[in-house]
Protein backbone atom coordinates (compact mmCIF):
# COMPACT_ATOMS: atom_id res chain seq x y z
CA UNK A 1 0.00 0.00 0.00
CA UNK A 2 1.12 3.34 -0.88
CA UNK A 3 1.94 5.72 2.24
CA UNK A 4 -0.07 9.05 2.94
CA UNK A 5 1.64 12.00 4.33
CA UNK A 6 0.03 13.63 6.80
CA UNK A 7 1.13 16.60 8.73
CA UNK A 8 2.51 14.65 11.76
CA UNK A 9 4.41 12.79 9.57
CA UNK A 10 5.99 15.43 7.68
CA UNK A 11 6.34 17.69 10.44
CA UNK A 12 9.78 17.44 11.10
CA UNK A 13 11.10 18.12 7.75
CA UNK A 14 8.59 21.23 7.83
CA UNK A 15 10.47 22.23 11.51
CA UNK A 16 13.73 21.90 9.44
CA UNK A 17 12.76 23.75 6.16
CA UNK A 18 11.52 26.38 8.52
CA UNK A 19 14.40 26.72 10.80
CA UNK A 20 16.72 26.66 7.81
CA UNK A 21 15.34 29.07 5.79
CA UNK A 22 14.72 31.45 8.36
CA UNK A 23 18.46 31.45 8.92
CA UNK A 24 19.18 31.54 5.44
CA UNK A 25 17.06 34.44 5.15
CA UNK A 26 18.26 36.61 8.42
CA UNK A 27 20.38 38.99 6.80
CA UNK A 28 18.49 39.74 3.45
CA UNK A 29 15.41 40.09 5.35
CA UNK A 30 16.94 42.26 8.39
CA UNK A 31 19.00 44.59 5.45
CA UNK A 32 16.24 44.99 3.43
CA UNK A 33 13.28 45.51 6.41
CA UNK A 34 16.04 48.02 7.87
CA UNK A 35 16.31 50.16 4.34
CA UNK A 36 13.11 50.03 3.62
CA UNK A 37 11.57 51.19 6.59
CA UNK A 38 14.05 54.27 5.99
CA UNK A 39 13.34 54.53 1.80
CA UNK A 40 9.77 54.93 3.13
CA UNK A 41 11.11 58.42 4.00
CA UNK A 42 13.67 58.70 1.32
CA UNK A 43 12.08 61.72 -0.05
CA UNK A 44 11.92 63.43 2.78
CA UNK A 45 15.62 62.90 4.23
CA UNK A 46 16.94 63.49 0.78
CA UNK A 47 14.95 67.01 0.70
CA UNK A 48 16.39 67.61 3.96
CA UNK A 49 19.54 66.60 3.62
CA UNK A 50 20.34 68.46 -0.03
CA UNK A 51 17.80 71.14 0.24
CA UNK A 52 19.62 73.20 -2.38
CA UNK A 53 18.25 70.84 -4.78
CA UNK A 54 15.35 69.96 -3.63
CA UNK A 55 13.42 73.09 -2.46
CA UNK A 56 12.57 75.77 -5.09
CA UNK A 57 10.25 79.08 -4.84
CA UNK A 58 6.58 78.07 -5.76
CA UNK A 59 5.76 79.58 -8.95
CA UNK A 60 2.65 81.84 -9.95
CA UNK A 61 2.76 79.09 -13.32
CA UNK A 62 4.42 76.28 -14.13
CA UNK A 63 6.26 76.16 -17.99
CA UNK A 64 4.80 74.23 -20.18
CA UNK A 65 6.64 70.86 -20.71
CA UNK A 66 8.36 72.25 -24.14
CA UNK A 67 9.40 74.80 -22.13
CA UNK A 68 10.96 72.93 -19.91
CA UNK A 69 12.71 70.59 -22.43
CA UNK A 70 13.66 73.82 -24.26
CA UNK A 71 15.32 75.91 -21.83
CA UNK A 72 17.16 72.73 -20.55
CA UNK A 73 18.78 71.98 -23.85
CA UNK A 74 20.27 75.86 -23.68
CA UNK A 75 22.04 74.95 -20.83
CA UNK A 76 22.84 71.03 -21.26
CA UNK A 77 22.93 70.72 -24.81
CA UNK A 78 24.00 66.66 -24.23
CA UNK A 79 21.29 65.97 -22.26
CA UNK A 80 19.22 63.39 -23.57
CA UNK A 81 16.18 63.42 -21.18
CA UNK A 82 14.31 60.15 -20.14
CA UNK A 83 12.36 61.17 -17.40
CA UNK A 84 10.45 64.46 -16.13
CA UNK A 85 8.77 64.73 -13.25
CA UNK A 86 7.48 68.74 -13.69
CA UNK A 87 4.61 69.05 -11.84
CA UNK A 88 6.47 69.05 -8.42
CA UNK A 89 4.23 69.77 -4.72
CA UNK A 90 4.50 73.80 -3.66
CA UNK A 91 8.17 74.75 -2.71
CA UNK A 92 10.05 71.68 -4.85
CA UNK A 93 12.22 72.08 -7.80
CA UNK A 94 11.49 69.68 -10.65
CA UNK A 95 13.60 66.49 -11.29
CA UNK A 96 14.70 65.46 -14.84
CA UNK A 97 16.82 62.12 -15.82
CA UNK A 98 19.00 61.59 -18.66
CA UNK A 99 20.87 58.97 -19.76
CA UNK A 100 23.62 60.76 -21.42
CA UNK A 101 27.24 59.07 -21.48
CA UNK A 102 30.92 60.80 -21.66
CA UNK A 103 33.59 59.19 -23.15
CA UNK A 104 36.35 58.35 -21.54
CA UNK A 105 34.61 59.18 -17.96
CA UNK A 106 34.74 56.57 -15.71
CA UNK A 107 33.36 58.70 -12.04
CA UNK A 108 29.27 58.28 -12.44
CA UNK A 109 27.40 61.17 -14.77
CA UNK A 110 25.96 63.50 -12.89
CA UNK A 111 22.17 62.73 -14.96
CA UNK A 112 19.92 63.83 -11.87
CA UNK A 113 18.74 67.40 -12.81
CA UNK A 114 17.06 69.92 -10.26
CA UNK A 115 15.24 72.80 -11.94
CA UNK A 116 13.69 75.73 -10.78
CA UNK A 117 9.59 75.59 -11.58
CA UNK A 118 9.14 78.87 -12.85
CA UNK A 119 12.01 79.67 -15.01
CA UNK A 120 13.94 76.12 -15.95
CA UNK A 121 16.90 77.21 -14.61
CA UNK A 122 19.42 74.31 -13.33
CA UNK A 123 19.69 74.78 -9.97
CA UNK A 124 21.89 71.73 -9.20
CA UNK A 125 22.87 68.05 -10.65
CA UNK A 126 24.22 64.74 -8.67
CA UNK A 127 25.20 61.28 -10.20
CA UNK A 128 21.99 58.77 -9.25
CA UNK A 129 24.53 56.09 -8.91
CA UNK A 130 26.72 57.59 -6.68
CA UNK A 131 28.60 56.17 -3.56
CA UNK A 132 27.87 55.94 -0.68
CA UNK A 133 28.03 57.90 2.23
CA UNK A 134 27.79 61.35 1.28
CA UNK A 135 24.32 63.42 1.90
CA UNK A 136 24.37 63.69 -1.98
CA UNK A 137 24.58 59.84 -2.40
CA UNK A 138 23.02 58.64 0.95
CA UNK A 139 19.48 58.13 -0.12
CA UNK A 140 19.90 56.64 -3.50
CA UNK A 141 22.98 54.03 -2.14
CA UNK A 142 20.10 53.13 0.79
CA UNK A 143 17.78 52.76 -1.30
CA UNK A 144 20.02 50.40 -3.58
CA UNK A 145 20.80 48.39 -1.35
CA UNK A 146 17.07 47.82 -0.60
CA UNK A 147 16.37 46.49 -3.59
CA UNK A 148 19.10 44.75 -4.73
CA UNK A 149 21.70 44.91 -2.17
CA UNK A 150 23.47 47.58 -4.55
CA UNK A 151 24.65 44.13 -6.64
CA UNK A 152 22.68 45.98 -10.17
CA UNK A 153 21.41 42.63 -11.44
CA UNK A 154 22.75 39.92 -9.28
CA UNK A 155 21.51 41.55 -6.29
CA UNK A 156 18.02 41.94 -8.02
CA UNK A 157 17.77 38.49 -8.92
CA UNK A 158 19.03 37.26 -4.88
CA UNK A 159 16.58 39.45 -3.36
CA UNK A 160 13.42 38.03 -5.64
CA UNK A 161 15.17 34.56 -4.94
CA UNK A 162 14.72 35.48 -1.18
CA UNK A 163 11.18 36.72 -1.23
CA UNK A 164 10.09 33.26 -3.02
CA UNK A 165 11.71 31.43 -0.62
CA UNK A 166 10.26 33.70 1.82
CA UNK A 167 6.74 33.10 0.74
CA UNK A 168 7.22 29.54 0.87
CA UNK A 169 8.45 30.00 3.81
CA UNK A 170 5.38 31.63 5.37
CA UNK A 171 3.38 28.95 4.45
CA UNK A 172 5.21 26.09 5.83
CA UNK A 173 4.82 28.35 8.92
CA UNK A 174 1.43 28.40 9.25
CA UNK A 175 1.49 24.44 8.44
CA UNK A 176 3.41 24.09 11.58
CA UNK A 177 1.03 26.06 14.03
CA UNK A 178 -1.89 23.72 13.10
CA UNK A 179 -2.48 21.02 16.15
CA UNK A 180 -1.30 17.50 14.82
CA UNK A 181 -4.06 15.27 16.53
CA UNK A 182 -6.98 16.88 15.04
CA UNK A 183 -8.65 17.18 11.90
CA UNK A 184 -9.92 20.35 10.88
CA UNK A 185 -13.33 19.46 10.59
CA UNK A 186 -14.12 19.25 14.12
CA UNK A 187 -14.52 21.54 16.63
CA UNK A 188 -11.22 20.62 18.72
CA UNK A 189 -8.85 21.55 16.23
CA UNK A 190 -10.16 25.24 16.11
CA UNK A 191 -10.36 25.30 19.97
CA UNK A 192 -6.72 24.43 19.77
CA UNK A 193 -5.31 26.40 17.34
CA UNK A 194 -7.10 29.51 19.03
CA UNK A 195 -4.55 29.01 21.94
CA UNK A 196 -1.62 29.60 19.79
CA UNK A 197 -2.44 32.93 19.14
CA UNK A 198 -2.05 34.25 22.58
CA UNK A 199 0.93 34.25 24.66
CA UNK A 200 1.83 32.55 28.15
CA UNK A 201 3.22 35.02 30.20
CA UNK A 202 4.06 32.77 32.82
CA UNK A 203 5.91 30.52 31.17
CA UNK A 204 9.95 30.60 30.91
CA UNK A 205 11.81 33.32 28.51
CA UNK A 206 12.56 30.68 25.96
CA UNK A 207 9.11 29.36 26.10
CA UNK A 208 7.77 33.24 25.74
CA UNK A 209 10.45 33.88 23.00
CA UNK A 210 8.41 30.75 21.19
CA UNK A 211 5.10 32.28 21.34
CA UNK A 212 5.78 35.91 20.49
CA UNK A 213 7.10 34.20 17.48
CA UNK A 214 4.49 32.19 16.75
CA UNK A 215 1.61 34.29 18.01
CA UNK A 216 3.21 37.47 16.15
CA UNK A 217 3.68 36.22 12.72
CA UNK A 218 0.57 34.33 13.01
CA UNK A 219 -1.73 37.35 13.43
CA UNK A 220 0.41 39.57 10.74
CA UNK A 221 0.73 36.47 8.54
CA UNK A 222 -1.25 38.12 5.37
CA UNK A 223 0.77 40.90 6.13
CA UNK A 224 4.05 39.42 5.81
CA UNK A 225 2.67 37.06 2.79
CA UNK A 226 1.63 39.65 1.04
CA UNK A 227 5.06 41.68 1.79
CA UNK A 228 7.23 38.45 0.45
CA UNK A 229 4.56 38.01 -2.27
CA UNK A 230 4.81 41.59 -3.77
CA UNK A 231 8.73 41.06 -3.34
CA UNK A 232 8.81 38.15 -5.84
CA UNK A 233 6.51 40.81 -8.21
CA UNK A 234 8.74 43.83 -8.13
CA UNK A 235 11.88 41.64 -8.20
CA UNK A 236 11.53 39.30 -10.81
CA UNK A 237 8.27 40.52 -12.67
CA UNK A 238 8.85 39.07 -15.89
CA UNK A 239 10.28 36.29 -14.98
CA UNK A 240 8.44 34.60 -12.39
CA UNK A 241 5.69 36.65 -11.48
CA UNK A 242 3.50 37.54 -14.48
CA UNK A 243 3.86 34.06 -15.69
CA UNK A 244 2.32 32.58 -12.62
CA UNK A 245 -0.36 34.81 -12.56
CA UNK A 246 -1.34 34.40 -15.86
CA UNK A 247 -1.21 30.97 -15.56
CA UNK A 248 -3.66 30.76 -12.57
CA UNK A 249 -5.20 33.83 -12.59
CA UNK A 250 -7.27 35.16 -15.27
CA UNK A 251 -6.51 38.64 -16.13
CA UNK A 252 -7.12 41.34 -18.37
CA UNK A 253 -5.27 42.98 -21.22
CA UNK A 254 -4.06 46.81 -20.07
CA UNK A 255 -6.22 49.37 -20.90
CA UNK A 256 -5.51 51.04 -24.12
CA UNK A 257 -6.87 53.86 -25.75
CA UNK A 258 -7.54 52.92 -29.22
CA UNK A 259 -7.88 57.02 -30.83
CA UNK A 260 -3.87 57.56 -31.22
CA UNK A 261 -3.03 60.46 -33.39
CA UNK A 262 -2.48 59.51 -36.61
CA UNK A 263 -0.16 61.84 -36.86
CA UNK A 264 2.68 62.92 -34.52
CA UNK A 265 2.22 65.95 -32.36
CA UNK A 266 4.33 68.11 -29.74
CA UNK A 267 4.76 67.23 -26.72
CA UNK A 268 2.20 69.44 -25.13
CA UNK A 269 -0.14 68.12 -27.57
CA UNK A 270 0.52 64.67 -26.59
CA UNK A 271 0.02 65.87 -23.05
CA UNK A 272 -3.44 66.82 -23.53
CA UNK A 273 -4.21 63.53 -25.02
CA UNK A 274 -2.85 61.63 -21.87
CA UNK A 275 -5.32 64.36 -19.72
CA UNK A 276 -8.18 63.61 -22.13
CA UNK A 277 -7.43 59.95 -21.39
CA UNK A 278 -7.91 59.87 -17.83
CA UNK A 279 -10.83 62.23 -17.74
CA UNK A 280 -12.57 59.98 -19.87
CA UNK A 281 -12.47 56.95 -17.46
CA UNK A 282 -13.79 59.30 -14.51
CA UNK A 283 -10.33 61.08 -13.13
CA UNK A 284 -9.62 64.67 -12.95
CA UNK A 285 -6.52 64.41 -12.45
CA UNK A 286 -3.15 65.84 -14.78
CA UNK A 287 -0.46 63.88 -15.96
CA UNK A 288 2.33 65.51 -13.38
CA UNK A 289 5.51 62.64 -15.14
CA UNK A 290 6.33 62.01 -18.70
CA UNK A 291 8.83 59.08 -19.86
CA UNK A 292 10.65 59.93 -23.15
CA UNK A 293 11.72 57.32 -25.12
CA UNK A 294 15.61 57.83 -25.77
CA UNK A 295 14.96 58.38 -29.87
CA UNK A 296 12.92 61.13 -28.83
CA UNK A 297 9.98 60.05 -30.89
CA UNK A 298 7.75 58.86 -27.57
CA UNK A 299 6.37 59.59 -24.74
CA UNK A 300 4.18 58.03 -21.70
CA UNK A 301 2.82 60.22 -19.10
CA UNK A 302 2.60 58.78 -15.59
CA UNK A 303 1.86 60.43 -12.11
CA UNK A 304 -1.28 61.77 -12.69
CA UNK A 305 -1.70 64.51 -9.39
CA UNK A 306 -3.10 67.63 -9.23
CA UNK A 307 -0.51 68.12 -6.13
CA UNK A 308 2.61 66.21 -7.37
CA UNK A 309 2.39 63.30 -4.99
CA UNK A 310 2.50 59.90 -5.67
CA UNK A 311 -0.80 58.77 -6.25
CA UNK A 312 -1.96 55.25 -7.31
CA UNK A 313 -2.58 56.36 -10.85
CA UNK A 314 -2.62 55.60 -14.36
CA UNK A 315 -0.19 55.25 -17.01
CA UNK A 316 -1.16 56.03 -20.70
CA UNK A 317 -0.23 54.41 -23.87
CA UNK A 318 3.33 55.23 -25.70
CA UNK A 319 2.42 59.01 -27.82
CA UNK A 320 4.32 59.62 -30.93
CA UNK A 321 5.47 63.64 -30.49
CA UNK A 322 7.53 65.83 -32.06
């Protein structure tokens, strides 16, 4: 007769898997819970730490993006502009990325532009992959390191490696809090399993050590899932995560609008389109980002914020401008 493996059976190779990948895991986990409790913030130190960059006098107006673009290429002439987010919150300067390259320059490009709001002046420029330690550099390296352990690609590709295991990991957790003796069907097994989520006070240190471990993960378990979960998504998107999805999930295609110009149009132009998108699915809001493709030919507008915060907002289809 074939065996059946039940959970009291395989409960000690679950005890190992968990104790083994928790100690695995230690120092990803503590580095990257330790940055990114700080990147929360990163904004905010950054601004405070550099606020000659950062903070800018409010204009009555803001220039219109060719403006912008314009009166940057009079001063930079090799910038080749990627990113622009110009519709900053009161009292911030705008912040532009290029992608330019110097030959023969081996010390990081300095392709993080500040400008001032109302008249497109550069107010100051840092490398974004500068090191380390410096208030310039502080933010950025932290928040590197966050993501991908400031390894570029490697690191990416350990730390979405560590959030699988981690979600695995969470599971086989849970596994282990359920009481062996008792099938879930009856009433015993629930009356047991409620215990676990308190914790014995009077008990010794190790024993209390136990159940604030237990007890604590156990009632932020979706939390921590979902934490490990969205880790695996921002890590290795294409990769891993989109294909499982699709596979068990159903999902739908993006949204797209289908009335592109036919013909190309300025950048403004194509700025009013990406407005004109978004009002027509119910949102007042204004494109406050634009991506530029590096040919110059495209653009997507992001960010849409009447304020210049982050919202959680909509992205519009690739615009051919000129």
């Amino acid at each position: 007769m074939m065996a059946v493996p039940t959970l009291k059976t395989v409960r000690p190779a679950l005890v190992r898997l968990h104790r083994y990948t928790g100690l695995l895991l230690s120092g990803v986990l503590f580095i990257a819970g330790l940055t990114g409790s700080i990147s929360v913030y990163r904004t905010e130190i950054d601004a405070a730490l550099n606020p000659d960059l950062f903070h800018a006098p409010a204009p009555a107006r803001l220039l219109p993006v060719s403006t912008l673009l314009a009166r940057l290429k009079l001063q930079r002439p090799e910038t080749q502009v990627t990113a622009l987010l110009y519709r900053p919150p009161a009292g911030r300067a705008i912040v532009v990325y290029s992608s330019e390259t110097v030959a023969g320059r081996t010390d990081p490009v300095e392709n993080e532009i500040f400008l001032d709001p109302g008249t497109g002046r550069i107010q100051g420029m840092r490398p974004t992959e500068g090191c380390c330690l410096s208030r310039r550099a502080l933010m950025a390296f932290v928040y590197r390191v966050h993501y991908s352990l400031d390894l570029g690609q490697t690191g990416i590709w350990v730390m979405g490696i560590s959030a699988m295991l981690w979600s695995i990991d969470c599971v086989v957790g849970l596994l282990l809090t359920f009481p062996l003796h008792q099938p879930a069907w009856r009433q015993a097994f629930w009356r047991q399993w409620r215990k676990i989520w308190a914790v014995g006070l009077r008990r010794s240190s190790i024993r209390i050590t136990f159940d604030l471990h237990r007890a604590v993960s156990l009632w932020l378990w979706v939390v921590l899932l979902g934490i490990a979960i969205s880790g695996v998504a921002l890590a290795l998107e294409d990769e891993v995560f989109n294909p499982v999805i699709q596979t068990i999930l159903p999902t739908m295609p993006p949204m797209t609008d289908t009335r592109l110009p036919v013909h190309p149009v300025t950048i403004d132009q194509a700025e009013g389109l990406a407005a004109g998108f978004v009002r027509a699915h119910g949102s007042g809001e204004r494109p406050a980002a634009v991506l530029l493709d590096p040919d110059g030919g495209t653009a997507m507008f992001y960010l849409f914020s009447n304020q210049g915060t982050e919202p959680p907002g909509w992205a519009v289809p690739w615009l051919p401008w000129i």
